[in-house]
C-alpha atoms as a PDB file:
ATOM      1  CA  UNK A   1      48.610-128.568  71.105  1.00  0.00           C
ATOM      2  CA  UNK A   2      48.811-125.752  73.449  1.00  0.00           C
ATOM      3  CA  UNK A   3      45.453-126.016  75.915  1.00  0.00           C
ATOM      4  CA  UNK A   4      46.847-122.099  76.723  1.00  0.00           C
ATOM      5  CA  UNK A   5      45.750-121.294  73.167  1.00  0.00           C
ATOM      6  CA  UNK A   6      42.408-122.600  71.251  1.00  0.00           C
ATOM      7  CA  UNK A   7      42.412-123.432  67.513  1.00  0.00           C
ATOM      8  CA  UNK A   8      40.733-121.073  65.220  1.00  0.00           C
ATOM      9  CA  UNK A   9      39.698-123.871  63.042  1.00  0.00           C
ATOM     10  CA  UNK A  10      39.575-127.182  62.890  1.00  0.00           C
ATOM     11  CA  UNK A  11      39.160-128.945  59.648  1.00  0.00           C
ATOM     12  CA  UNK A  12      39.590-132.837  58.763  1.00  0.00           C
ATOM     13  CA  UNK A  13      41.045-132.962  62.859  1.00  0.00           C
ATOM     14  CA  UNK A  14      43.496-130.640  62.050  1.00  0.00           C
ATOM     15  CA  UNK A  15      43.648-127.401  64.510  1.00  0.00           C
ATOM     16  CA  UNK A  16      44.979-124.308  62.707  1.00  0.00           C
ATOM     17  CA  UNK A  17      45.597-120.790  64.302  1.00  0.00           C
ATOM     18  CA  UNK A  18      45.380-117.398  62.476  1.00  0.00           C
ATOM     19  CA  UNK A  19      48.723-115.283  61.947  1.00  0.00           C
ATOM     20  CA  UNK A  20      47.419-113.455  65.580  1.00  0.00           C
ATOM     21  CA  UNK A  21      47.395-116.488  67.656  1.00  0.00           C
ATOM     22  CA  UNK A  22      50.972-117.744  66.375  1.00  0.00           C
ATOM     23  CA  UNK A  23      52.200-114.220  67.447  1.00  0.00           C
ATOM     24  CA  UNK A  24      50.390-114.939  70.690  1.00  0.00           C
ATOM     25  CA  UNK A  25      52.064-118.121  70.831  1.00  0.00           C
ATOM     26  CA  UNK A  26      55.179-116.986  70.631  1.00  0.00           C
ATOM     27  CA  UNK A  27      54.998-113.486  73.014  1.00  0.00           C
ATOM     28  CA  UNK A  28      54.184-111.093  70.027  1.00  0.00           C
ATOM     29  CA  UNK A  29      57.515-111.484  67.826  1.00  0.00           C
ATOM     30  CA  UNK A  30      57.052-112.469  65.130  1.00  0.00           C
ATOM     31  CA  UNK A  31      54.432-110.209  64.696  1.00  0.00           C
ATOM     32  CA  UNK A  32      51.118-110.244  62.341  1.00  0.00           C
ATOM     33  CA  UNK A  33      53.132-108.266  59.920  1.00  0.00           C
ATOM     34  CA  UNK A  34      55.910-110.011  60.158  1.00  0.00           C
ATOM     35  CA  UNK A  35      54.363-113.654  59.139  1.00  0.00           C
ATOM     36  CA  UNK A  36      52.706-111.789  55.973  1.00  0.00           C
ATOM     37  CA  UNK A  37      56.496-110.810  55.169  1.00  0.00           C
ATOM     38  CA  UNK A  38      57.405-114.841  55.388  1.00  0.00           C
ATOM     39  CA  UNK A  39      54.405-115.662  54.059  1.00  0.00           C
ATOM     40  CA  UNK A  40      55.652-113.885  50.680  1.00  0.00           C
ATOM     41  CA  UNK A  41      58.858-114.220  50.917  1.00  0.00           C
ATOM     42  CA  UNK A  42      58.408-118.146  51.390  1.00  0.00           C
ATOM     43  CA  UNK A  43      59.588-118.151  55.159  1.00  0.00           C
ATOM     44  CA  UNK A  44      58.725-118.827  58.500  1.00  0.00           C
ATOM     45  CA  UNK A  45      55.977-121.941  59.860  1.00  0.00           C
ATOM     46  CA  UNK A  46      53.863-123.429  56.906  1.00  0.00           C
ATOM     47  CA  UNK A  47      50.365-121.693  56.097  1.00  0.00           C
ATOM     48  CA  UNK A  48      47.298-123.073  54.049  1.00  0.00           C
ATOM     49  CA  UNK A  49      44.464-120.950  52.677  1.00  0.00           C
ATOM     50  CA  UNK A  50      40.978-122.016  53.771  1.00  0.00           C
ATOM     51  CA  UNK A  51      38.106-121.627  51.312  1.00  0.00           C
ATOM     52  CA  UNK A  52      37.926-121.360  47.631  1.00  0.00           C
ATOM     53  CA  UNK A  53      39.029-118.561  45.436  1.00  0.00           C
ATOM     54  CA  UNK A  54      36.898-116.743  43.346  1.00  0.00           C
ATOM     55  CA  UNK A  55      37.811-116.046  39.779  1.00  0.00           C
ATOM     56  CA  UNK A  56      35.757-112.749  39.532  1.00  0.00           C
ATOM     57  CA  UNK A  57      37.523-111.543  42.423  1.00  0.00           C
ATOM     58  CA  UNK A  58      40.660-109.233  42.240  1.00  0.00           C
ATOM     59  CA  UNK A  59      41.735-110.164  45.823  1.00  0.00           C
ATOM     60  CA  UNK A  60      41.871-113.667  47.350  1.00  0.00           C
ATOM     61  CA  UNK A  61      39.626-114.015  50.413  1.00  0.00           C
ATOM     62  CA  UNK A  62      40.899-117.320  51.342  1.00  0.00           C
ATOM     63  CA  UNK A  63      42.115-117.570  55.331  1.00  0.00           C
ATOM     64  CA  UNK A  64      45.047-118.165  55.731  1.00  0.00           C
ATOM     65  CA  UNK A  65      45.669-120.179  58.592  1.00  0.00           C
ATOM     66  CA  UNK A  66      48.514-122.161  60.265  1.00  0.00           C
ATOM     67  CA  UNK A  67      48.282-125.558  61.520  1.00  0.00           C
ATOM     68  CA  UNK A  68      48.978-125.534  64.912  1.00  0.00           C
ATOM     69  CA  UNK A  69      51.425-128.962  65.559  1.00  0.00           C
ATOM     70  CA  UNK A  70      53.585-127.542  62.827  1.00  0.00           C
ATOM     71  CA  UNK A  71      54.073-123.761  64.345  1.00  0.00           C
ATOM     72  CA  UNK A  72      55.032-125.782  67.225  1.00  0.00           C
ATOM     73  CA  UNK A  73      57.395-127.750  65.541  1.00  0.00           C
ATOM     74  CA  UNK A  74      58.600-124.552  63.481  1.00  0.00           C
ATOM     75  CA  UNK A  75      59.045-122.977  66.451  1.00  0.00           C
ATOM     76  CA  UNK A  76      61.322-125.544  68.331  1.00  0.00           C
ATOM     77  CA  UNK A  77      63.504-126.215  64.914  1.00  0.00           C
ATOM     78  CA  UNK A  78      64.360-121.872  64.936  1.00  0.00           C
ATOM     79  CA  UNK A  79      65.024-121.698  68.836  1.00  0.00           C
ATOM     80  CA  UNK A  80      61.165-120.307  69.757  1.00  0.00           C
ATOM     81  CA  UNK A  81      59.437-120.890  72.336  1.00  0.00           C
ATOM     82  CA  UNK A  82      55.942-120.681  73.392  1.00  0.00           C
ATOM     83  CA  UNK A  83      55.446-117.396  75.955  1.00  0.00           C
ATOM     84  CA  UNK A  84      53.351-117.570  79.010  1.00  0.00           C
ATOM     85  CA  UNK A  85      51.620-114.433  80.441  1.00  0.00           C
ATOM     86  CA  UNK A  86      50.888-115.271  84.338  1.00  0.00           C
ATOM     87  CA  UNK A  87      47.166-114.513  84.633  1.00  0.00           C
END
């Protein structure tokens, strides 16, 4: 896991990151908007939703979240690599 980027959650020892920290990751492209595209078109690193859905809701409040080894992995498969910003 990247020590230059903290999980946003960890669940069942798995880390995951939020769509803003895999754009972090990877020096801002692909951007937030850019993994929701993928995300509905079936593309780009694997997600999961966090959290249960609500049947009297319209919208679905589940997180969706990215588990970190496997944007990683993504990442090296497409040619991506992680960017470093020098402090």
């Amino acid at each position: 896991m990247s020590a230059m980027i903290p999980p946003d959650v960890i669940q069942d020892g798995v880390a995951y990151w939020k769509a803003d920290k895999v754009s972090a990751y990877f020096g801002g492209s692909p951007t937030v908007g850019t993994l929701g595209v993928w995300r509905y078109r079936g593309e780009g690193p694997r997600f999961v939703k966090l959290g249960c859905r609500r049947e009297h809701r319209q919208r679905d409040t589940r997180r969706v979240v990215y588990p970190v080894r496997e944007v990683i992995a993504w990442g090296e498969r497409n040619g991506l690599q992680q960017q470093t910003v020098a402090a």
